[in-house]
PDB file of N, CA and C in Angstrom:
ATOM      1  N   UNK A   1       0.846  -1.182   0.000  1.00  0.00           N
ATOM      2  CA  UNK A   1       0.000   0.000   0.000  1.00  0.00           C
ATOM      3  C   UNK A   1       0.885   1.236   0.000  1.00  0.00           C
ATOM      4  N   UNK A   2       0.665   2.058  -1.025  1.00  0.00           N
ATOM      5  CA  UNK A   2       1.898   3.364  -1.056  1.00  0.00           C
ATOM      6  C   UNK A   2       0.600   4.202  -1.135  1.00  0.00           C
ATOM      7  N   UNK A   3       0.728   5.352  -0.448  1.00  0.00           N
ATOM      8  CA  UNK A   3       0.177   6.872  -0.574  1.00  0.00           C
ATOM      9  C   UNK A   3       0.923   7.647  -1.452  1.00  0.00           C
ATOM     10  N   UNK A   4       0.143   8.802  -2.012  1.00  0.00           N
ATOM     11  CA  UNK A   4       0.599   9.558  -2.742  1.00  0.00           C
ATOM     12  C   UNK A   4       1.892  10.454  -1.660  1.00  0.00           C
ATOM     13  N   UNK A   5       3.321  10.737  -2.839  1.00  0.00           N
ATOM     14  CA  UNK A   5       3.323  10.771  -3.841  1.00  0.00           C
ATOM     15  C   UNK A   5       3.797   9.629  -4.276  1.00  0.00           C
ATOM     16  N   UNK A   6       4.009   8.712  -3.364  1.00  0.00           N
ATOM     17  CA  UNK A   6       4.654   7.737  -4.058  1.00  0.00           C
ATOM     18  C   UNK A   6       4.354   6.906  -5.294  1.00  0.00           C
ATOM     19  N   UNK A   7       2.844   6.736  -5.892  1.00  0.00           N
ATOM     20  CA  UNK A   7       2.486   5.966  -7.118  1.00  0.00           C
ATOM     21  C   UNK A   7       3.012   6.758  -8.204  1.00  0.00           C
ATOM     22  N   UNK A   8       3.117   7.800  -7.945  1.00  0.00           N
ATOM     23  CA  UNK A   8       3.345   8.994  -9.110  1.00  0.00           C
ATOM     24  C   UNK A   8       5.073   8.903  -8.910  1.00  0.00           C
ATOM     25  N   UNK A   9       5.238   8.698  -7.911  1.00  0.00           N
ATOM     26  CA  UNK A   9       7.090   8.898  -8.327  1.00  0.00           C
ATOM     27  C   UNK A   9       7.402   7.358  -9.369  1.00  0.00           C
ATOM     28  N   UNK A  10       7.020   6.236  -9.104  1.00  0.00           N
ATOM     29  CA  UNK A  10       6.986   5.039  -8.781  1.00  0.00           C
ATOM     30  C   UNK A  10       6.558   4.943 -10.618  1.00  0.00           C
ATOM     31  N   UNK A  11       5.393   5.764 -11.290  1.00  0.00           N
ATOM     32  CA  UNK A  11       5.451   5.773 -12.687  1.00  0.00           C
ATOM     33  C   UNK A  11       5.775   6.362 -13.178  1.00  0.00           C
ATOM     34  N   UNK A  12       6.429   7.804 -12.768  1.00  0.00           N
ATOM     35  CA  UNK A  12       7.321   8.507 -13.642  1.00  0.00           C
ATOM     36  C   UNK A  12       8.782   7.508 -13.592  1.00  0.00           C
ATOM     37  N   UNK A  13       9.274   6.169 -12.618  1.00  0.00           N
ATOM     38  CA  UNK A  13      10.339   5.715 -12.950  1.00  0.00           C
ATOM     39  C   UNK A  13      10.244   4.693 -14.160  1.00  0.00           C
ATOM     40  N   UNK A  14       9.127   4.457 -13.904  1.00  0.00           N
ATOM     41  CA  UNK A  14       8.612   3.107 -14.607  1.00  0.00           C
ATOM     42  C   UNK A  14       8.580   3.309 -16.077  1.00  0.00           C
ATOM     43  N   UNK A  15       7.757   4.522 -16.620  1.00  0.00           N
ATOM     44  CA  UNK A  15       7.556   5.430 -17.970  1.00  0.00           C
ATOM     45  C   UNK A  15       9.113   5.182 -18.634  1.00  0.00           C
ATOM     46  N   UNK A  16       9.999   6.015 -17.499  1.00  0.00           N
ATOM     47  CA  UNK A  16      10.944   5.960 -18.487  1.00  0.00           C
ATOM     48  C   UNK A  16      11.862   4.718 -19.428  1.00  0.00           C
ATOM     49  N   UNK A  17      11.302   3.888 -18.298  1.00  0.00           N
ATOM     50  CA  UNK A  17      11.728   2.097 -19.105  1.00  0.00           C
ATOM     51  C   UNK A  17      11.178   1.379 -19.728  1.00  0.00           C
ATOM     52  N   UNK A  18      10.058   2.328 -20.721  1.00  0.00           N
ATOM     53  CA  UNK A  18       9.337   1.818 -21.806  1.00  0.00           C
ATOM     54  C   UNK A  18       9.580   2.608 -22.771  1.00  0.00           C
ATOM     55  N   UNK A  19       9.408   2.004 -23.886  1.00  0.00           N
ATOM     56  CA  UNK A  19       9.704   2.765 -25.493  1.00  0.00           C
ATOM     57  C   UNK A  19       8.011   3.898 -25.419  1.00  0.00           C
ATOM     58  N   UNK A  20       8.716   5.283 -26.223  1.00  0.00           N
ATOM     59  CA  UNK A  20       7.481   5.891 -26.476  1.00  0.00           C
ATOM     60  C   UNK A  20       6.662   5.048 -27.677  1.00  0.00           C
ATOM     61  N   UNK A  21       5.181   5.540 -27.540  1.00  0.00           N
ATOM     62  CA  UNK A  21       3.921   4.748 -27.917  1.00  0.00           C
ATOM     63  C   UNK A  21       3.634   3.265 -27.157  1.00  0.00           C
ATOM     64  N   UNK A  22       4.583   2.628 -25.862  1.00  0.00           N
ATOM     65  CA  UNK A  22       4.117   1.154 -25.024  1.00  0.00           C
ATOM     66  C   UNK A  22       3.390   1.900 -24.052  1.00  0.00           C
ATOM     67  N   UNK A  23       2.634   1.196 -24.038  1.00  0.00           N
ATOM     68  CA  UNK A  23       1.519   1.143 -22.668  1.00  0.00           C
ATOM     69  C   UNK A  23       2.172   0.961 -21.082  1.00  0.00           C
ATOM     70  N   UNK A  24       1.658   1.437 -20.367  1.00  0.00           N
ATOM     71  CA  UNK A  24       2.375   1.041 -19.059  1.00  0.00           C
ATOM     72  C   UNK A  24       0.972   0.646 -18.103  1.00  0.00           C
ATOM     73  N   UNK A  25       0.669  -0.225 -16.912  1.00  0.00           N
ATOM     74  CA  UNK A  25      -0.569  -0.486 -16.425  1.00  0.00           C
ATOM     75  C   UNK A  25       0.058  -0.045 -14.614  1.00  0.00           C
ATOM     76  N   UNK A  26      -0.977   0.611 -14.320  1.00  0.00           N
ATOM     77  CA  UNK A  26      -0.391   0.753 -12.943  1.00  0.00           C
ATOM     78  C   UNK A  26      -1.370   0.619 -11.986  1.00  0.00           C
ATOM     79  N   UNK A  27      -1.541  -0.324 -10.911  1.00  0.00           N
ATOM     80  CA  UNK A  27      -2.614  -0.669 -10.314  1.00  0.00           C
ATOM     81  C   UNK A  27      -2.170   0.563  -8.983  1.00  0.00           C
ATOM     82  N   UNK A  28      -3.471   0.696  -8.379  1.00  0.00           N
ATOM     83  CA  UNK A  28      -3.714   1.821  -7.180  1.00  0.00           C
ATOM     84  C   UNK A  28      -4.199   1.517  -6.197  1.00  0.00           C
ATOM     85  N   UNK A  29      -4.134   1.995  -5.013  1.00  0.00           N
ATOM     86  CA  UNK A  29      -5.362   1.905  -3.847  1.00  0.00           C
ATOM     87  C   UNK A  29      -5.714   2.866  -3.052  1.00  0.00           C
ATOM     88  N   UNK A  30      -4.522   3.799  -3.218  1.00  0.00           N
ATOM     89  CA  UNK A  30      -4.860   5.161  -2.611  1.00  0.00           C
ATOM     90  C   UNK A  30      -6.425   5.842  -3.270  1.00  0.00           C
ATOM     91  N   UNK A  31      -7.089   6.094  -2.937  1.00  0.00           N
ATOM     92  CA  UNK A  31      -8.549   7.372  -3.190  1.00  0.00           C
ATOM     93  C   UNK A  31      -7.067   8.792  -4.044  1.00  0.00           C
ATOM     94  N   UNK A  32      -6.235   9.180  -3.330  1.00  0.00           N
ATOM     95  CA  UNK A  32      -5.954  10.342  -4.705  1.00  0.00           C
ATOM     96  C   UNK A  32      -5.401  10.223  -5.086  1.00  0.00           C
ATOM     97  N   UNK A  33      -5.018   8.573  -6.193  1.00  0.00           N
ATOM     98  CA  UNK A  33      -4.062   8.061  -7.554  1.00  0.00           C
ATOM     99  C   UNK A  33      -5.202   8.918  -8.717  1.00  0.00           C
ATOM    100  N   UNK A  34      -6.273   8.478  -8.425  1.00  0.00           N
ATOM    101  CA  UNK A  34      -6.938   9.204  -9.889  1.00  0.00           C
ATOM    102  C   UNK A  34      -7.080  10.608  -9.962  1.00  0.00           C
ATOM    103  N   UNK A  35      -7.026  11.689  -9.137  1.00  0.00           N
ATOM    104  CA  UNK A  35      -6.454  13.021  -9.540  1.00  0.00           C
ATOM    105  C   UNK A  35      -5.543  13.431  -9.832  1.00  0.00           C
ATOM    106  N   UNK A  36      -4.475  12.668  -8.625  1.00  0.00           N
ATOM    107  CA  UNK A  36      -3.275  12.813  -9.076  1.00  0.00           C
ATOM    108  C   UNK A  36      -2.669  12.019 -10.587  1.00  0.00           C
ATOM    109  N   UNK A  37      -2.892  10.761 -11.106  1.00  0.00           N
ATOM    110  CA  UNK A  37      -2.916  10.262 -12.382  1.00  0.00           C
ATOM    111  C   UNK A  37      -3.359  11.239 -13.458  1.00  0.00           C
ATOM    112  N   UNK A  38      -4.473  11.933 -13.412  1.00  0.00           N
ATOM    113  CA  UNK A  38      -5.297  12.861 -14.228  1.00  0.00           C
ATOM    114  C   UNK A  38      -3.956  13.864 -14.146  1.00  0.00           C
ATOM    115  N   UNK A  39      -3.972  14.712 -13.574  1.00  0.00           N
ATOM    116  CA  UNK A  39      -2.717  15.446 -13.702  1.00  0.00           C
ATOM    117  C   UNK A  39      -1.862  15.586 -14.118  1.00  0.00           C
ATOM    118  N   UNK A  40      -0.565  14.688 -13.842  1.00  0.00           N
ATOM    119  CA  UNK A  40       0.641  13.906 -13.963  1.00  0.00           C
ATOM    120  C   UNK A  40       0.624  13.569 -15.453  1.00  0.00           C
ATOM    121  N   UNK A  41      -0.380  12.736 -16.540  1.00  0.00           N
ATOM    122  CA  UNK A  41      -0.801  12.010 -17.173  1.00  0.00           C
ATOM    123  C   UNK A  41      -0.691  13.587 -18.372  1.00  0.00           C
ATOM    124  N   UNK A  42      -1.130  14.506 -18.133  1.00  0.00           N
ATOM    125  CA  UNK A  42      -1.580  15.777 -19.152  1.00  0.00           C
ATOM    126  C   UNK A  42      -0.252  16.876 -18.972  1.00  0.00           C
ATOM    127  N   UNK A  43       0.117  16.951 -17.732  1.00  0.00           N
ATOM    128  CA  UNK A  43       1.360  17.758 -17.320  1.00  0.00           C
ATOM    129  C   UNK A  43       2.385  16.975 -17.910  1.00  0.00           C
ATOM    130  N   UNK A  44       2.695  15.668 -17.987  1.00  0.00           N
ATOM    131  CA  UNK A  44       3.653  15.041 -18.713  1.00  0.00           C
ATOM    132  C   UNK A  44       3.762  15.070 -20.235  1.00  0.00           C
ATOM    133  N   UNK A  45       2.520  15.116 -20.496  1.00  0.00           N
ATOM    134  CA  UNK A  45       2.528  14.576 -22.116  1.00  0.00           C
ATOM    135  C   UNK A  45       1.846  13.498 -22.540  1.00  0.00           C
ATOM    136  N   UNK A  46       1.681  12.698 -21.206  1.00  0.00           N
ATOM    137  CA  UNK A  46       0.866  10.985 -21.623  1.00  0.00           C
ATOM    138  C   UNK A  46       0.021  10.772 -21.648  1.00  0.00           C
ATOM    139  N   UNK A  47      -1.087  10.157 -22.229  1.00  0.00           N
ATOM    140  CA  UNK A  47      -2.375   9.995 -22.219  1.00  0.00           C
ATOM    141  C   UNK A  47      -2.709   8.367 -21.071  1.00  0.00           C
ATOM    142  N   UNK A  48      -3.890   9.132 -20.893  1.00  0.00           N
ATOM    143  CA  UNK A  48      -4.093   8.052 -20.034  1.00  0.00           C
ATOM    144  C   UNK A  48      -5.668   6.827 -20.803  1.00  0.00           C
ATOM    145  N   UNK A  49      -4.954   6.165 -20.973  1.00  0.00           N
ATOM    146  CA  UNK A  49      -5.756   5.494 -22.316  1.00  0.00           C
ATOM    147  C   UNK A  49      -7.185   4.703 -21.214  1.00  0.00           C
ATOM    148  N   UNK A  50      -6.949   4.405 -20.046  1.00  0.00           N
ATOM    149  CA  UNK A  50      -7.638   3.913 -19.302  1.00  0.00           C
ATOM    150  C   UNK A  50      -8.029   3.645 -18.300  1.00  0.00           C
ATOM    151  N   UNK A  51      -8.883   3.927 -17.559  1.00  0.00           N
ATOM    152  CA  UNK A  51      -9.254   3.605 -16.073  1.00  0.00           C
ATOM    153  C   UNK A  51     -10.529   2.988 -15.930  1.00  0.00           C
ATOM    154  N   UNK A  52     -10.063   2.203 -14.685  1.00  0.00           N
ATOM    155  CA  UNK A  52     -10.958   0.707 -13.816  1.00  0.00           C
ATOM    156  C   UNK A  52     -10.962   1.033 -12.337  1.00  0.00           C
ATOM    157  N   UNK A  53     -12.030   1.065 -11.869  1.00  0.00           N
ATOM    158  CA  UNK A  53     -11.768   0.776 -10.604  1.00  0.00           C
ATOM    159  C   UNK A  53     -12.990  -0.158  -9.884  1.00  0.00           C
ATOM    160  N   UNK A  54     -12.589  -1.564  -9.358  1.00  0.00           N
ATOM    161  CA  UNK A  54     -13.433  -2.664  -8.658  1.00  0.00           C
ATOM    162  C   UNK A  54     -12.910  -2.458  -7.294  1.00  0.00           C
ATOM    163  N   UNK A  55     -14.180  -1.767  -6.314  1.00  0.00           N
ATOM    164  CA  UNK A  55     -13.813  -1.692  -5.212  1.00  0.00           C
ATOM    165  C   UNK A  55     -12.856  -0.783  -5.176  1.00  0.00           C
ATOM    166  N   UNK A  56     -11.848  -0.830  -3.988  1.00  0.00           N
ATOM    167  CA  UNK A  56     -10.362  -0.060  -3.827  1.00  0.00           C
ATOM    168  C   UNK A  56      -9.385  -0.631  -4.441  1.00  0.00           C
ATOM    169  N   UNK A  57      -9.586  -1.236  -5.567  1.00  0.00           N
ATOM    170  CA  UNK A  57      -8.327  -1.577  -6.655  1.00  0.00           C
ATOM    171  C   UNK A  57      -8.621  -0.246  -7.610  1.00  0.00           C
ATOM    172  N   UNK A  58      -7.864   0.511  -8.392  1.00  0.00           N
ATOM    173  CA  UNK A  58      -7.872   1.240  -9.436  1.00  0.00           C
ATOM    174  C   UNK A  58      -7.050   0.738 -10.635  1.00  0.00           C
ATOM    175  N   UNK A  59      -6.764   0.472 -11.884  1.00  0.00           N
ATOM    176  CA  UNK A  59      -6.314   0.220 -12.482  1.00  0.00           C
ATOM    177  C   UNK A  59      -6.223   1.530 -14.068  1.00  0.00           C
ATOM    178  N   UNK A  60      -4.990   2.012 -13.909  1.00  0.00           N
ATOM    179  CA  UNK A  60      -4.928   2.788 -15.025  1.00  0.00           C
ATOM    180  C   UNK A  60      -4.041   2.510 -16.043  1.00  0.00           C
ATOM    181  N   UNK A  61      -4.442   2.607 -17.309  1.00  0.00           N
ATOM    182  CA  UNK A  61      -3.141   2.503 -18.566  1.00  0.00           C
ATOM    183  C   UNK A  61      -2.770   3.648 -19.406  1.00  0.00           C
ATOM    184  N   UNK A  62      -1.545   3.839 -19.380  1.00  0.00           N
ATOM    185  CA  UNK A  62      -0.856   4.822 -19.161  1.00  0.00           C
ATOM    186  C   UNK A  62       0.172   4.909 -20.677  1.00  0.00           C
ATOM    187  N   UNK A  63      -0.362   5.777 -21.944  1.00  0.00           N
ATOM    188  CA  UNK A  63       0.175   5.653 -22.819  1.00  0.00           C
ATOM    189  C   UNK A  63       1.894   6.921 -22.680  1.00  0.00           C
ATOM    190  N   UNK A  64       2.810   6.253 -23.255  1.00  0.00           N
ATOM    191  CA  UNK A  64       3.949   6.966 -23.185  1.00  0.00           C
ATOM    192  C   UNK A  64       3.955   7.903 -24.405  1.00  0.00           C
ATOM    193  N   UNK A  65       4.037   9.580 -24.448  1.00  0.00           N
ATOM    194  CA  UNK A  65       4.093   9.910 -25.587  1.00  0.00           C
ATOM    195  C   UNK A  65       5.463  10.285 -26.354  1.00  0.00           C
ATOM    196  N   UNK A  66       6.313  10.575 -24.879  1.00  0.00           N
ATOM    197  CA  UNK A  66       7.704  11.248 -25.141  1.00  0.00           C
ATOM    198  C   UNK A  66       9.026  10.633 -24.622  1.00  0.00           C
TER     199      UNK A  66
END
């Protein structure tokens, strides 16, 4: 279980070890991954191709643009 900021540090490391245009999937449980994701996701450059959430799982996919 990580609180913010840590999911957001945790995929800006992750991003960078994928080729631009790969997908990245990043599961959540914190309540403010999806504002903070929304954010992060448009301030970066990346689109966020998708969000799930069952219960307190969140699941977002996370396109690389740059």
């Amino acid at each position: 279980h990580m609180l913010c900021p840590m999911p957001i540090l945790k995929v800006s490391k992750a991003i960078k070890e994928i080729e631009v245009g790969q997908t990245l999937l990043m599961l959540a449980d914190d309540p403010g991954a999806k504002p903070d994701m929304d954010t992060w996701t448009r301030r970066m450059g990346h689109d966020l191709l998708g969000f799930e959430q069952d219960g307190k799982l969140m699941r977002f996919l996370i396109k690389r643009n740059k």
